[in-house]
PDB file of N, CA and C in Angstrom:
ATOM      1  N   UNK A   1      76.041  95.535  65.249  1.00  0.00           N
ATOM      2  CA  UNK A   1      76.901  94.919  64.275  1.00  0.00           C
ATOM      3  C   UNK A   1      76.884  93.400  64.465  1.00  0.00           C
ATOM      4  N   UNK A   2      76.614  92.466  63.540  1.00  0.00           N
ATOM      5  CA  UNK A   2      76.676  91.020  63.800  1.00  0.00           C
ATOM      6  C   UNK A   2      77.842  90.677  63.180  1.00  0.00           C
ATOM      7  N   UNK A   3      78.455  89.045  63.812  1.00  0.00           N
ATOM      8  CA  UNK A   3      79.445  88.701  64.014  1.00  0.00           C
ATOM      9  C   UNK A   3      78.898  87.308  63.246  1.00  0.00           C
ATOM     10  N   UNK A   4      79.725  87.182  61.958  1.00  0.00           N
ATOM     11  CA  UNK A   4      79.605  86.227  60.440  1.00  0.00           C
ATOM     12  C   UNK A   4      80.474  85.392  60.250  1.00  0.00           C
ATOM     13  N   UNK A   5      79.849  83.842  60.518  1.00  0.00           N
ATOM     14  CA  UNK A   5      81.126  82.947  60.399  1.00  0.00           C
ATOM     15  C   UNK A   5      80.935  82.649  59.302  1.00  0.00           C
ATOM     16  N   UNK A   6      82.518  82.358  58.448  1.00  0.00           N
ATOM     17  CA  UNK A   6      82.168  81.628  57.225  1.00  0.00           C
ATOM     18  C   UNK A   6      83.304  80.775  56.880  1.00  0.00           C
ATOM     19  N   UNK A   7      83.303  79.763  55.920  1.00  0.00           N
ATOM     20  CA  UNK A   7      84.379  78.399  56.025  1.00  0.00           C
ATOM     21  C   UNK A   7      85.416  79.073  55.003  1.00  0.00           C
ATOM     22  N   UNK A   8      86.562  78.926  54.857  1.00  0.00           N
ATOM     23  CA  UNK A   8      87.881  79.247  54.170  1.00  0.00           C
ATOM     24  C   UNK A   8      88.282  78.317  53.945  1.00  0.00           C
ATOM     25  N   UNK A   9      89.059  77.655  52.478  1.00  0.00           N
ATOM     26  CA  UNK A   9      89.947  77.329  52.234  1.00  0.00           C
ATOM     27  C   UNK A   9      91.459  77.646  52.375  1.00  0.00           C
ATOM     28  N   UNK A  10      92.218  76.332  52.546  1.00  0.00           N
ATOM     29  CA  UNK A  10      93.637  76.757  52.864  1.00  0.00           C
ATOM     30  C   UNK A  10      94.579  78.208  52.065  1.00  0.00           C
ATOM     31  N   UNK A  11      94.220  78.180  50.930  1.00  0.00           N
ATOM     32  CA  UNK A  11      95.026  78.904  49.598  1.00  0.00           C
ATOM     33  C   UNK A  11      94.516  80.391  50.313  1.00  0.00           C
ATOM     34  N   UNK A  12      93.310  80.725  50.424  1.00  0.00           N
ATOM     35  CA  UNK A  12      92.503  81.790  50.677  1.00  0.00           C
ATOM     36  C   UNK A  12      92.959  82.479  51.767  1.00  0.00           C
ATOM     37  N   UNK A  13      93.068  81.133  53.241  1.00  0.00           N
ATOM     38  CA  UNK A  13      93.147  81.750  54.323  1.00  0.00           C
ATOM     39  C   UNK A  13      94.274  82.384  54.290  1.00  0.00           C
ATOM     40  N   UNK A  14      95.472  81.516  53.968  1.00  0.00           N
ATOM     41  CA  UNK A  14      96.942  82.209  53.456  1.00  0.00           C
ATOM     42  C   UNK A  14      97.103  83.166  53.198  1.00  0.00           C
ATOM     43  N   UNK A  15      96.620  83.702  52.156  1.00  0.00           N
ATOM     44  CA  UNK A  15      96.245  85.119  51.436  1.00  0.00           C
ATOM     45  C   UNK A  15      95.776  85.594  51.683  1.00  0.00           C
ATOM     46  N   UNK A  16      94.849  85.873  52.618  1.00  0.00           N
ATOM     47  CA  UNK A  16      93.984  87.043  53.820  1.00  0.00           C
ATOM     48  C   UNK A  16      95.127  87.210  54.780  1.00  0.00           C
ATOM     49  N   UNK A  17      95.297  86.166  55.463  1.00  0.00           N
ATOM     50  CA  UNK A  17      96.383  85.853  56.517  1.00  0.00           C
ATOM     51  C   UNK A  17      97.991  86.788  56.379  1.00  0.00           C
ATOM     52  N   UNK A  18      98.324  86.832  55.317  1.00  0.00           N
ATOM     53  CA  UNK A  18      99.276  87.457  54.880  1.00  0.00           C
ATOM     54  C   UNK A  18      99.066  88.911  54.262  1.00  0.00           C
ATOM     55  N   UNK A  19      98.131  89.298  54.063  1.00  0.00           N
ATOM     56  CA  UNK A  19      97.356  90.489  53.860  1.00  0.00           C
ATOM     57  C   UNK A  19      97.818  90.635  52.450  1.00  0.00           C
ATOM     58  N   UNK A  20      97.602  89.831  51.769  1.00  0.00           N
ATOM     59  CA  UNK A  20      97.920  90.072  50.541  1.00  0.00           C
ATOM     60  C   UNK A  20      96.685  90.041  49.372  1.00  0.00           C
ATOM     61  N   UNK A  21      95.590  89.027  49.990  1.00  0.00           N
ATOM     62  CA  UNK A  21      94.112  89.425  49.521  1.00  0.00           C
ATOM     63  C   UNK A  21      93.449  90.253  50.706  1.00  0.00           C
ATOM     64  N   UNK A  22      93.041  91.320  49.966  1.00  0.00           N
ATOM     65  CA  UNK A  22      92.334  92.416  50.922  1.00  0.00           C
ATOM     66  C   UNK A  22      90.508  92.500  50.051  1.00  0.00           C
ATOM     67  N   UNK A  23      89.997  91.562  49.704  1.00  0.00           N
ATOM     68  CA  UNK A  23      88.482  91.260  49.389  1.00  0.00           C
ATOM     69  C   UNK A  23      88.358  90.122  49.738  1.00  0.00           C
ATOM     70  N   UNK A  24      87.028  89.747  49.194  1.00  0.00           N
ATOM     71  CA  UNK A  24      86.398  88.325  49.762  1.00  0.00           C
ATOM     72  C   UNK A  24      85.037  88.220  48.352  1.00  0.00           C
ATOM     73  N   UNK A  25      84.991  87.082  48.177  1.00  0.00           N
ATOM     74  CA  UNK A  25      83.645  86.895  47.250  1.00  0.00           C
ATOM     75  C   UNK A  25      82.854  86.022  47.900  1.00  0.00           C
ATOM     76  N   UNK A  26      81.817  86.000  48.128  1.00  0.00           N
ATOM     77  CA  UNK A  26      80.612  85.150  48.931  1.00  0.00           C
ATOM     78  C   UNK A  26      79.409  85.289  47.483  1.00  0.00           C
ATOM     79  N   UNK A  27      78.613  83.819  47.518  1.00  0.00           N
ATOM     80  CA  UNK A  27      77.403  84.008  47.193  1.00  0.00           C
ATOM     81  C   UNK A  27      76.815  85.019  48.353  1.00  0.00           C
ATOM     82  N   UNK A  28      76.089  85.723  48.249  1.00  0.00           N
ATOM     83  CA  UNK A  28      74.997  86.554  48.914  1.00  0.00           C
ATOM     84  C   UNK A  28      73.629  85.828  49.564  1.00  0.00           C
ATOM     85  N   UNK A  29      74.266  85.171  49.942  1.00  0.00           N
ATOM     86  CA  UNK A  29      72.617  83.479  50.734  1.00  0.00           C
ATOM     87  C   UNK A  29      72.760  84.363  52.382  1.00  0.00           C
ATOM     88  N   UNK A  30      73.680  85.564  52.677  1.00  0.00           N
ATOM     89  CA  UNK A  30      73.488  85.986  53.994  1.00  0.00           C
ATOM     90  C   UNK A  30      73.695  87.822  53.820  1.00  0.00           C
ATOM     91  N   UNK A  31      73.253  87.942  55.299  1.00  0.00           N
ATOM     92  CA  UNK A  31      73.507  89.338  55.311  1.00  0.00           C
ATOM     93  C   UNK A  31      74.464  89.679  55.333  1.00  0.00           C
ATOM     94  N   UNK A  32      75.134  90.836  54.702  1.00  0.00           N
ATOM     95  CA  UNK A  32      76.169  91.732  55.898  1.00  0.00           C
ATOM     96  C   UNK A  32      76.320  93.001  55.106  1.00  0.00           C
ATOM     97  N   UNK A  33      77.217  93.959  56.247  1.00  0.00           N
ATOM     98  CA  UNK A  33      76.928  94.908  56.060  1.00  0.00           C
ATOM     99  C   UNK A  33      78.122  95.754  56.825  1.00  0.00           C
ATOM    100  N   UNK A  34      78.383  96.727  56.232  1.00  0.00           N
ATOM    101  CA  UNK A  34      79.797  98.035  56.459  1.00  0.00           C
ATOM    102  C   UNK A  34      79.888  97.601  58.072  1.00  0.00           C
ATOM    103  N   UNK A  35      81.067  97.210  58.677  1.00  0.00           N
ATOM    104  CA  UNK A  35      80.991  96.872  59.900  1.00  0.00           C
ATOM    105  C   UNK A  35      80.671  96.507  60.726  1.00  0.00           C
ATOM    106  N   UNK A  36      80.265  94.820  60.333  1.00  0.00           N
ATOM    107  CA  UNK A  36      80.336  93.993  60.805  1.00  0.00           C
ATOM    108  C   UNK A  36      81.562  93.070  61.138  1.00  0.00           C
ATOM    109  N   UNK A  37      81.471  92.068  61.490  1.00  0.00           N
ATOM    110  CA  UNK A  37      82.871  91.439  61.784  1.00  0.00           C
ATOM    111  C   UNK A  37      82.797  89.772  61.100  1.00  0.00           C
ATOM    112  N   UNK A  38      83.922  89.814  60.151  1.00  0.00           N
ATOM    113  CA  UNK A  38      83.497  88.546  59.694  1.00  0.00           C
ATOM    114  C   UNK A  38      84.612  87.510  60.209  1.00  0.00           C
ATOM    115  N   UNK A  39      84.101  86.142  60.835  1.00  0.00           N
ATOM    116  CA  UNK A  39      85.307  85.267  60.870  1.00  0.00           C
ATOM    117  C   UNK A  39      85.221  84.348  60.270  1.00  0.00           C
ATOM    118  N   UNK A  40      86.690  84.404  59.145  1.00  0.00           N
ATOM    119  CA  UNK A  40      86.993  83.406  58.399  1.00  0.00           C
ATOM    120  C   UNK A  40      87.328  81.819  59.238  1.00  0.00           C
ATOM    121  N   UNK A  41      86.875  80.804  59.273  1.00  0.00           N
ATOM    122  CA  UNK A  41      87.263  79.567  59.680  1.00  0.00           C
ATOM    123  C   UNK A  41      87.683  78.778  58.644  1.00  0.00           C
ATOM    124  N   UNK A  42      89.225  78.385  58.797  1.00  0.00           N
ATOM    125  CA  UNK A  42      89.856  77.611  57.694  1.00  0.00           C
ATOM    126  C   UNK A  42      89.448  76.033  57.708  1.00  0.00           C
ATOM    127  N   UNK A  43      88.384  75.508  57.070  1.00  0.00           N
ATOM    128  CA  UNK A  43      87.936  74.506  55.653  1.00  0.00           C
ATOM    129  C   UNK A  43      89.032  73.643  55.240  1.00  0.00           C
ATOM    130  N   UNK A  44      89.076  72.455  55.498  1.00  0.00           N
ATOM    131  CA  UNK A  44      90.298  71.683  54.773  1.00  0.00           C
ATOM    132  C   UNK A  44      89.449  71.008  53.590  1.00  0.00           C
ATOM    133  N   UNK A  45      89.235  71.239  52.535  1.00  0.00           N
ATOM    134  CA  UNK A  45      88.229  70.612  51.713  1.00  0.00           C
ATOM    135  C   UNK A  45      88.632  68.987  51.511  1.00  0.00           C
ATOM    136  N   UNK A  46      89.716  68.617  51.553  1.00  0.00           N
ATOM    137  CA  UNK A  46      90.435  67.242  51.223  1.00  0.00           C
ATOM    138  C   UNK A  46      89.872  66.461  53.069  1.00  0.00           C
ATOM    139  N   UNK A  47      89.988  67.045  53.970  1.00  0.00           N
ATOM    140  CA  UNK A  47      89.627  66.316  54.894  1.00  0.00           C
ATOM    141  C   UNK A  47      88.049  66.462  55.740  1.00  0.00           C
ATOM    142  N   UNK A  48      87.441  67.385  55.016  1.00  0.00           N
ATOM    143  CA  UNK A  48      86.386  68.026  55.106  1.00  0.00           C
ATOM    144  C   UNK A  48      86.156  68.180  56.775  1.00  0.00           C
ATOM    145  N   UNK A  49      87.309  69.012  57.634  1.00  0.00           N
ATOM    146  CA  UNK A  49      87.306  68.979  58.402  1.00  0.00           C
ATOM    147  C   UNK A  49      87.686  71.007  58.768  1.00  0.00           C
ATOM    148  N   UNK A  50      87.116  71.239  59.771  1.00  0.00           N
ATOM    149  CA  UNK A  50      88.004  72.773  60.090  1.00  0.00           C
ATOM    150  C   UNK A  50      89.637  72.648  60.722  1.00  0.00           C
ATOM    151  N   UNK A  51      90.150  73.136  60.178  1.00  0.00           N
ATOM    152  CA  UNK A  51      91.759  73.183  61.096  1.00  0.00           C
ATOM    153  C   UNK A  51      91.804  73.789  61.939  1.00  0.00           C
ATOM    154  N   UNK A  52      90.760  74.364  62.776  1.00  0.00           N
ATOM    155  CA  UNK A  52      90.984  75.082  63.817  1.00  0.00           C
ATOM    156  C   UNK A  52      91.758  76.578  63.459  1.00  0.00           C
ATOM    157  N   UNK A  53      92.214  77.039  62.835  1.00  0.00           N
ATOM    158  CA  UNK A  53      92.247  78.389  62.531  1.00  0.00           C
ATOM    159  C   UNK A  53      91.191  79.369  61.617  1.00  0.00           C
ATOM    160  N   UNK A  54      91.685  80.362  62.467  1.00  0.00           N
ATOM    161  CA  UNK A  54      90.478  81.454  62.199  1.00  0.00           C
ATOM    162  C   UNK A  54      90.901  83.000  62.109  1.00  0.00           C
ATOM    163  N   UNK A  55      90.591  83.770  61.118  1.00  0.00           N
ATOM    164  CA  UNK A  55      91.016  85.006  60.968  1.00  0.00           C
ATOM    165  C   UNK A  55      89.372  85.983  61.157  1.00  0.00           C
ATOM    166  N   UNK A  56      89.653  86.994  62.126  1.00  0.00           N
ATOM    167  CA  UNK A  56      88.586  87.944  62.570  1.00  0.00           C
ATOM    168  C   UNK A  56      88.725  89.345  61.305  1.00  0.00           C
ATOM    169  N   UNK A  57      88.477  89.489  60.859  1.00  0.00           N
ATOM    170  CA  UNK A  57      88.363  90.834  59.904  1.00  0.00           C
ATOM    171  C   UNK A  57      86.834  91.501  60.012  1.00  0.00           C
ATOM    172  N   UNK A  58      87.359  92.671  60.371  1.00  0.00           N
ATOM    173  CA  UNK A  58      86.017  93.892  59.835  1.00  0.00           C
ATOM    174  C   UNK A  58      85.668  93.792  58.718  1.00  0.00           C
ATOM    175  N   UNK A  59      84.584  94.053  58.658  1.00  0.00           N
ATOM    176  CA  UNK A  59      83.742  94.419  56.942  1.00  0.00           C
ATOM    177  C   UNK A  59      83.862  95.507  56.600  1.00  0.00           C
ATOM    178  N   UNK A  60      84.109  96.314  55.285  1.00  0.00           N
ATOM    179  CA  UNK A  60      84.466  97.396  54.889  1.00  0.00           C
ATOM    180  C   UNK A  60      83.228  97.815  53.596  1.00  0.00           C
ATOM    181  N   UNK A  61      83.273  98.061  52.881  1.00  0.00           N
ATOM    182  CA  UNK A  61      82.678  98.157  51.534  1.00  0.00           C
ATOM    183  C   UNK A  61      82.032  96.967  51.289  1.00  0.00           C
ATOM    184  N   UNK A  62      80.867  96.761  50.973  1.00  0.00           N
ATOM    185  CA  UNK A  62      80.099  95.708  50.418  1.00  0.00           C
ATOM    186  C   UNK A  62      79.044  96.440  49.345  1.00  0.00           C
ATOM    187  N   UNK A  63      79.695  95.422  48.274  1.00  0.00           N
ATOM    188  CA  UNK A  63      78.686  95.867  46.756  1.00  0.00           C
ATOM    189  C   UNK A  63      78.091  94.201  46.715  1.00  0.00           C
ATOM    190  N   UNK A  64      77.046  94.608  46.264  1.00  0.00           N
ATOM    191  CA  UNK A  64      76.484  93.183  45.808  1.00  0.00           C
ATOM    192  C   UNK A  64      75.902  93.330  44.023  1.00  0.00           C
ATOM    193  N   UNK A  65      75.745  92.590  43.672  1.00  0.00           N
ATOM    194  CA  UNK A  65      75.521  92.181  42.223  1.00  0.00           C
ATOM    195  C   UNK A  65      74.758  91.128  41.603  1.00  0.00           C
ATOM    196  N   UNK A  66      73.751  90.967  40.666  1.00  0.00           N
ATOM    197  CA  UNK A  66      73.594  89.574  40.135  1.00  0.00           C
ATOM    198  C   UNK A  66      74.485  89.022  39.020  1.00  0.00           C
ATOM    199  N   UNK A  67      74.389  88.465  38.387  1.00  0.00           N
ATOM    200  CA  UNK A  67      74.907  88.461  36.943  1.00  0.00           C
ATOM    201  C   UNK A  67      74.762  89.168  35.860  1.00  0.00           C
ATOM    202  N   UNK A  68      73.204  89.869  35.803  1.00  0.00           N
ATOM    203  CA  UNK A  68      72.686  91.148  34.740  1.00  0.00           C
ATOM    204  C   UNK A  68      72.854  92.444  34.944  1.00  0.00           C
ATOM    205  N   UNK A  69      73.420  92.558  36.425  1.00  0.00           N
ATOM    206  CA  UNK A  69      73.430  93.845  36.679  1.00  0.00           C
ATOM    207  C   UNK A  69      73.976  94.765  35.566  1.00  0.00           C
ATOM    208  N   UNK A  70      75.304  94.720  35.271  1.00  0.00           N
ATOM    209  CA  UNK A  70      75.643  95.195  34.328  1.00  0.00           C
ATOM    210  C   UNK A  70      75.420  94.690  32.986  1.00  0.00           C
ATOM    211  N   UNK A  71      74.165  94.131  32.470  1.00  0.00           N
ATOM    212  CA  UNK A  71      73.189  93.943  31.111  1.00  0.00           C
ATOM    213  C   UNK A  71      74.569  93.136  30.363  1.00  0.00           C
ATOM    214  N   UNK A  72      75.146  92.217  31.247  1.00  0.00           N
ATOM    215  CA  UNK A  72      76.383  91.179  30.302  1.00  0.00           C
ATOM    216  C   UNK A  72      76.096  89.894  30.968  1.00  0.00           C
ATOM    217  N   UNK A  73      75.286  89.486  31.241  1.00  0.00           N
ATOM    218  CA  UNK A  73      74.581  87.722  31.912  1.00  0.00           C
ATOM    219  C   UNK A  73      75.424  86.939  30.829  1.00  0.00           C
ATOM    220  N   UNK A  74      75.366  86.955  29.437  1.00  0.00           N
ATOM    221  CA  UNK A  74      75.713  85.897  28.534  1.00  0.00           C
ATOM    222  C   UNK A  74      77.606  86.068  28.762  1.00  0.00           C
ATOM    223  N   UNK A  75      77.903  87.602  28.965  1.00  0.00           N
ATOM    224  CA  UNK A  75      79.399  87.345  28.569  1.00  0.00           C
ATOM    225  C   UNK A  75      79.988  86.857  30.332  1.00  0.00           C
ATOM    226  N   UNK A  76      79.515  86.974  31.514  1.00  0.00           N
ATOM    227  CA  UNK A  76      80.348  86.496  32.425  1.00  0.00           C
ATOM    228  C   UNK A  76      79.663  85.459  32.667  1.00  0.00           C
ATOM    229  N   UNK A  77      78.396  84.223  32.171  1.00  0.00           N
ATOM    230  CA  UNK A  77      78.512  83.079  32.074  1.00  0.00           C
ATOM    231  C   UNK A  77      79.797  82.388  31.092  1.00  0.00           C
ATOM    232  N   UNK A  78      79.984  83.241  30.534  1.00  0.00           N
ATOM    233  CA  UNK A  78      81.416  82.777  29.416  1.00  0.00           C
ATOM    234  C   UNK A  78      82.273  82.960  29.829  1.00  0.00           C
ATOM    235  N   UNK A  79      82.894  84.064  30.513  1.00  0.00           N
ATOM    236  CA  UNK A  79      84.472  84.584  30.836  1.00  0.00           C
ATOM    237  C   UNK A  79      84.332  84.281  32.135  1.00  0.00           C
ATOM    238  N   UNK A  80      83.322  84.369  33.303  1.00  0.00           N
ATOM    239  CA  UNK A  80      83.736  84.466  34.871  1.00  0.00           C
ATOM    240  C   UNK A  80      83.926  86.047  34.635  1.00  0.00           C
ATOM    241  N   UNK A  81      84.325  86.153  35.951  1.00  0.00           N
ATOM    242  CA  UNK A  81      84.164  87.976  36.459  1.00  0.00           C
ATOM    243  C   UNK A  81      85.543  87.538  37.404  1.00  0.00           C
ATOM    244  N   UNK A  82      86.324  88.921  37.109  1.00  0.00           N
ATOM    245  CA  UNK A  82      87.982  89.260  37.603  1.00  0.00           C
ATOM    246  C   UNK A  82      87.438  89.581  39.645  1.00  0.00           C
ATOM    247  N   UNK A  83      87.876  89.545  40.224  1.00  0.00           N
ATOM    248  CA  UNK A  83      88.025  90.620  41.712  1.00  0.00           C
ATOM    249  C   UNK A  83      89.791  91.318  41.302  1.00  0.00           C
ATOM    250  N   UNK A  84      89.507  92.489  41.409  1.00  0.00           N
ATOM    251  CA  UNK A  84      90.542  93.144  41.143  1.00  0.00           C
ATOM    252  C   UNK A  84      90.804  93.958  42.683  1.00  0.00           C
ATOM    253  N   UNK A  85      91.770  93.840  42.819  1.00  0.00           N
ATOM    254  CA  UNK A  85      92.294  94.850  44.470  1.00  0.00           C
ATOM    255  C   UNK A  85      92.909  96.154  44.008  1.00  0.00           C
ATOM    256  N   UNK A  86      92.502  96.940  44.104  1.00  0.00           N
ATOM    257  CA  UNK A  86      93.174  98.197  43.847  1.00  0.00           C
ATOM    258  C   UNK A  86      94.181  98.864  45.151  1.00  0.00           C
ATOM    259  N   UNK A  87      94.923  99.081  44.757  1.00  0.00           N
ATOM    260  CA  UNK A  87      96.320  99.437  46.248  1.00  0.00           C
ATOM    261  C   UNK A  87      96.861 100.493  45.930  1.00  0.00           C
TER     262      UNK A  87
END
């Protein structure tokens, strides 16, 4: 299992942090895969600095996608695409 650092914004980390976002959206420029371990490192984008906090989360479900997958390229260059959490 490999161990995936990746940069967080403040708003984000909050909302992982509080378990109130339970997904994540990444471009796909890396691997991963059902149990691995990803650590979020919180990103201050205004000071372009890390704050030194960091949240460890397991990987669970990973779907990946392009934009055509589902044969609608023209309509989510127009609308964007939802992440919906189901609970």
């Amino acid at each position: 299992m490999a161990e995936i650092h990746k940069k967080i914004w403040p708003q984000w980390f909050e909302a992982v942090s509080s378990g109130k976002k339970k997904f994540d959206l990444r471009v796909a420029d890396f691997e991963v895969k059902e149990g691995d371990t990803l650590v979020l490192e919180e990103w201050d984008p205004k000071t372009s600095e890390y704050t030194g906090r960091t949240l460890t989360k397991r990987v669970g479900y990973v779907g990946k996608f392009d934009l055509n997958t589902f044969g609608q390229r023209a309509l989510i260059e127009k609308n964007g695409l939802y992440a919906i959490q189901l609970e």
